[in-house]
N, C-alpha and C. Protein backbone atom coordinates (compact mmCIF):
# COMPACT_ATOMS: atom_id res chain seq x y z
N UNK A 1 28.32 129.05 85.96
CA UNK A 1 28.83 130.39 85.80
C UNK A 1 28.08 131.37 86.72
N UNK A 2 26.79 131.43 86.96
CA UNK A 2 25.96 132.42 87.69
C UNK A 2 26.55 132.09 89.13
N UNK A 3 26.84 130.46 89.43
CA UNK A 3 26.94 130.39 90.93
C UNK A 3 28.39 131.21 91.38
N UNK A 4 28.94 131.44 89.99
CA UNK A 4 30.22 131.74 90.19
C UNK A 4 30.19 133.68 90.77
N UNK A 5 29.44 134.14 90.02
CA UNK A 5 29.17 136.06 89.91
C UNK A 5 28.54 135.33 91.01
N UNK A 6 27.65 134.69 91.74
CA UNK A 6 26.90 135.02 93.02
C UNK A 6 28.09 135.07 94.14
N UNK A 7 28.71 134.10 94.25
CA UNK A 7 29.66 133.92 95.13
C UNK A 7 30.83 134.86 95.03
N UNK A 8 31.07 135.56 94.11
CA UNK A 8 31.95 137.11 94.03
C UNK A 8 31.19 138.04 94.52
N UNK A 9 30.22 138.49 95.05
CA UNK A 9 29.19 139.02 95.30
C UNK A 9 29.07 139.25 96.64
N UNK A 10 29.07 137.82 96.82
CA UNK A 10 28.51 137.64 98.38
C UNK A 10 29.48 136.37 98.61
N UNK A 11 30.92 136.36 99.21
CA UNK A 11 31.83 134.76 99.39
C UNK A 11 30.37 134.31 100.45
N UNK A 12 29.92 134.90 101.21
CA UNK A 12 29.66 134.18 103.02
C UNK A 12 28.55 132.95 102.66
N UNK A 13 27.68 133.24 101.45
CA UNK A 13 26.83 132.15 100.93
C UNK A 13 27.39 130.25 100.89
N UNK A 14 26.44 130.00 101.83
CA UNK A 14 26.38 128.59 101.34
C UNK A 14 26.40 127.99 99.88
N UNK A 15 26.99 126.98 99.80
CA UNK A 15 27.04 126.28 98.73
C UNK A 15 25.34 125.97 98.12
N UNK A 16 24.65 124.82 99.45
CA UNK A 16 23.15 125.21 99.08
C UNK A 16 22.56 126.42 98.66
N UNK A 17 23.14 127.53 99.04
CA UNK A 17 22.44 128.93 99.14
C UNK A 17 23.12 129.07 97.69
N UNK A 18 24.16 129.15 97.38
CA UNK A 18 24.67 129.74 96.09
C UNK A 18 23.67 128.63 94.79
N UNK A 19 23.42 127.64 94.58
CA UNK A 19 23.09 127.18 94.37
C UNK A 19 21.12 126.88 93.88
N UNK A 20 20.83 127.53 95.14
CA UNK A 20 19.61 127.61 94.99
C UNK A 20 19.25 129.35 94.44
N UNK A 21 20.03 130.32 94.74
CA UNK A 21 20.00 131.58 94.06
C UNK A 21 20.07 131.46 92.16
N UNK A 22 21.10 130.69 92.01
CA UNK A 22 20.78 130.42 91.22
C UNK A 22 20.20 129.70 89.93
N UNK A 23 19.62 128.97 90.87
CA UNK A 23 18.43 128.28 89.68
C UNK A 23 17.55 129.24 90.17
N UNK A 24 17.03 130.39 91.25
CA UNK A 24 15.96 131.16 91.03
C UNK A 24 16.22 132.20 89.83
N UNK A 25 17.51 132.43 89.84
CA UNK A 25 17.89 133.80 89.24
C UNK A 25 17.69 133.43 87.50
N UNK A 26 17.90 132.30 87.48
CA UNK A 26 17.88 131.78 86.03
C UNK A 26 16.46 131.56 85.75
N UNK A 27 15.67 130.78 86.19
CA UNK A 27 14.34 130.57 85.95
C UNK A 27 13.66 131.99 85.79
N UNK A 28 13.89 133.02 87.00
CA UNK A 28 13.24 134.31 87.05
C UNK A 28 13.29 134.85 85.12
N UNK A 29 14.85 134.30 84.85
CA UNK A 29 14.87 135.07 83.74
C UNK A 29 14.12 134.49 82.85
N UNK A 30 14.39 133.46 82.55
CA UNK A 30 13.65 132.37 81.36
C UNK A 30 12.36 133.06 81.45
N UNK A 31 11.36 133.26 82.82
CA UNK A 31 9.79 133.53 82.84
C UNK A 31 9.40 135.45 82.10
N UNK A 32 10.63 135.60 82.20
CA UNK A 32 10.54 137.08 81.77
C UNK A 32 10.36 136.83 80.40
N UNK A 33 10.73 135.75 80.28
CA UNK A 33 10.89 136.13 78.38
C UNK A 33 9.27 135.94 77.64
N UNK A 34 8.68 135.05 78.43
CA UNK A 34 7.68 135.20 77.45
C UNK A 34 6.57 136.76 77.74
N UNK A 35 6.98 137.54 78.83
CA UNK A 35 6.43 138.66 78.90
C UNK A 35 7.63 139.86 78.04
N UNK A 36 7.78 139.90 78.06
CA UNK A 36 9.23 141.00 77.41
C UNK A 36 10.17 140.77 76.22
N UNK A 37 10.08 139.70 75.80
CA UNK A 37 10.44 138.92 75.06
C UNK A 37 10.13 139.47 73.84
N UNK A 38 11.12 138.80 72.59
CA UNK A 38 10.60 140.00 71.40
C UNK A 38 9.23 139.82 70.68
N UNK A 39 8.54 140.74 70.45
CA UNK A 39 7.48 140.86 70.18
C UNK A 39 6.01 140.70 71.02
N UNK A 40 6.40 140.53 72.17
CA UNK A 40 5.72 140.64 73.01
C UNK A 40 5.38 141.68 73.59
N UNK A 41 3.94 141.89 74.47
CA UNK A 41 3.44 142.94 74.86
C UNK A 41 3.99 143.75 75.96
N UNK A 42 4.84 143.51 76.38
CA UNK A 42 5.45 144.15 77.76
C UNK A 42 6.91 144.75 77.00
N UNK A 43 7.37 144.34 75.88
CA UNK A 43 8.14 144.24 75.25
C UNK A 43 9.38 146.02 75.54
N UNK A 44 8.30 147.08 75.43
CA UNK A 44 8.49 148.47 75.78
C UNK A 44 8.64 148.41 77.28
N UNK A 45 8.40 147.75 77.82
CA UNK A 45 7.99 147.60 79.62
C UNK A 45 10.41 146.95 79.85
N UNK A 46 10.72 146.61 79.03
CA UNK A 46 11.72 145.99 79.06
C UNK A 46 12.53 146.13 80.16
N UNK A 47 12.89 147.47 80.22
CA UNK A 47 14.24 148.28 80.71
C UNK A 47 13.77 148.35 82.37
N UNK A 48 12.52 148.83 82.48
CA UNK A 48 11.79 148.89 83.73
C UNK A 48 11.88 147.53 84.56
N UNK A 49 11.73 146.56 83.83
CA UNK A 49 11.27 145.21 84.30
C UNK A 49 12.82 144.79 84.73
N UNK A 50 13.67 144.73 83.47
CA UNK A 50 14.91 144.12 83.78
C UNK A 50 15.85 145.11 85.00
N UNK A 51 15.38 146.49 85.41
CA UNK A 51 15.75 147.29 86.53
C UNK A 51 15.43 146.56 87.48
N UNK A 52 14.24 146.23 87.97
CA UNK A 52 13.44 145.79 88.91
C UNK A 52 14.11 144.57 89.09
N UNK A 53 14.15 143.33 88.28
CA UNK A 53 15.05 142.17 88.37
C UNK A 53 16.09 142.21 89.35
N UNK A 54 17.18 143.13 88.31
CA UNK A 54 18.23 143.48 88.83
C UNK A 54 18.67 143.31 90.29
N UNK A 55 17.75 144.79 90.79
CA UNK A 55 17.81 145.53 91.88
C UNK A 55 17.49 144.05 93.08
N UNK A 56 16.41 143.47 92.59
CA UNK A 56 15.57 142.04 93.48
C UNK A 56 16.88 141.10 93.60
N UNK A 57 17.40 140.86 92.42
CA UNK A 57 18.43 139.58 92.28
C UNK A 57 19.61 140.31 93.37
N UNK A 58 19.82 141.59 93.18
CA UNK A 58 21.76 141.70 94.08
C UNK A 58 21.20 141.94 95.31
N UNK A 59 20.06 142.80 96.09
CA UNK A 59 19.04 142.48 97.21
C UNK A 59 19.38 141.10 97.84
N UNK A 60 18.76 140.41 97.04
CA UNK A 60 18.70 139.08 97.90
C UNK A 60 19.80 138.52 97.89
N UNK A 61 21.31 138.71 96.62
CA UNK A 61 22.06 138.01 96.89
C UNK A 61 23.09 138.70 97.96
N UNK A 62 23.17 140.12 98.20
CA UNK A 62 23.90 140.91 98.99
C UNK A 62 23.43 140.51 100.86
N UNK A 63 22.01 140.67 101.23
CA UNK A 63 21.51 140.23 102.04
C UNK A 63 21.57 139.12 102.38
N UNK A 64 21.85 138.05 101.53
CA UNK A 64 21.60 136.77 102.31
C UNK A 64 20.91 135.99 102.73
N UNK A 65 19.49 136.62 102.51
CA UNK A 65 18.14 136.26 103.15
C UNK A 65 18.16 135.12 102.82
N UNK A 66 18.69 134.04 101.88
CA UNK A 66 18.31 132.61 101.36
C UNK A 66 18.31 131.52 102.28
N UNK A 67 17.32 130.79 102.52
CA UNK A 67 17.04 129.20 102.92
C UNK A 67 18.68 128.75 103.58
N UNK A 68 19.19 127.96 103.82
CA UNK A 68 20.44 127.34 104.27
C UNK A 68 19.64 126.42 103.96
């Protein structure tokens, strides 16, 4: 499903490239959780953090910058 929103995003991405975006984009998230995550200390930090994500994840997938 993610490779799917990447490639609406950006068609010009490689298959490798779509692919490898997203297992970063997914992992990125999983690692957030144990900082932001409920009850955790960053927990208030949330909205800031998941901005920042954001902004990093459509960046790199708009640009293109990825590996071939």
């Amino acid at each position: 499903m993610l490779i799917e929103v990447i490639e609406t995003i950006n068609p010009k991405l490689t298959r490798p490239q779509l692919r490898r975006l997203a297992v970063f984009i997914s992992a990125s998230l999983e690692g957030h959780t144990i900082f932001i995550g409920h009850g955790k200390p960053w927990r208030k930090e949330s909205d800031n953090i998941v901005s920042m994500a954001t902004q990093s994840f459509l960046w790199l997938i708009r640009s293109g910058d990825v590996p071939k």
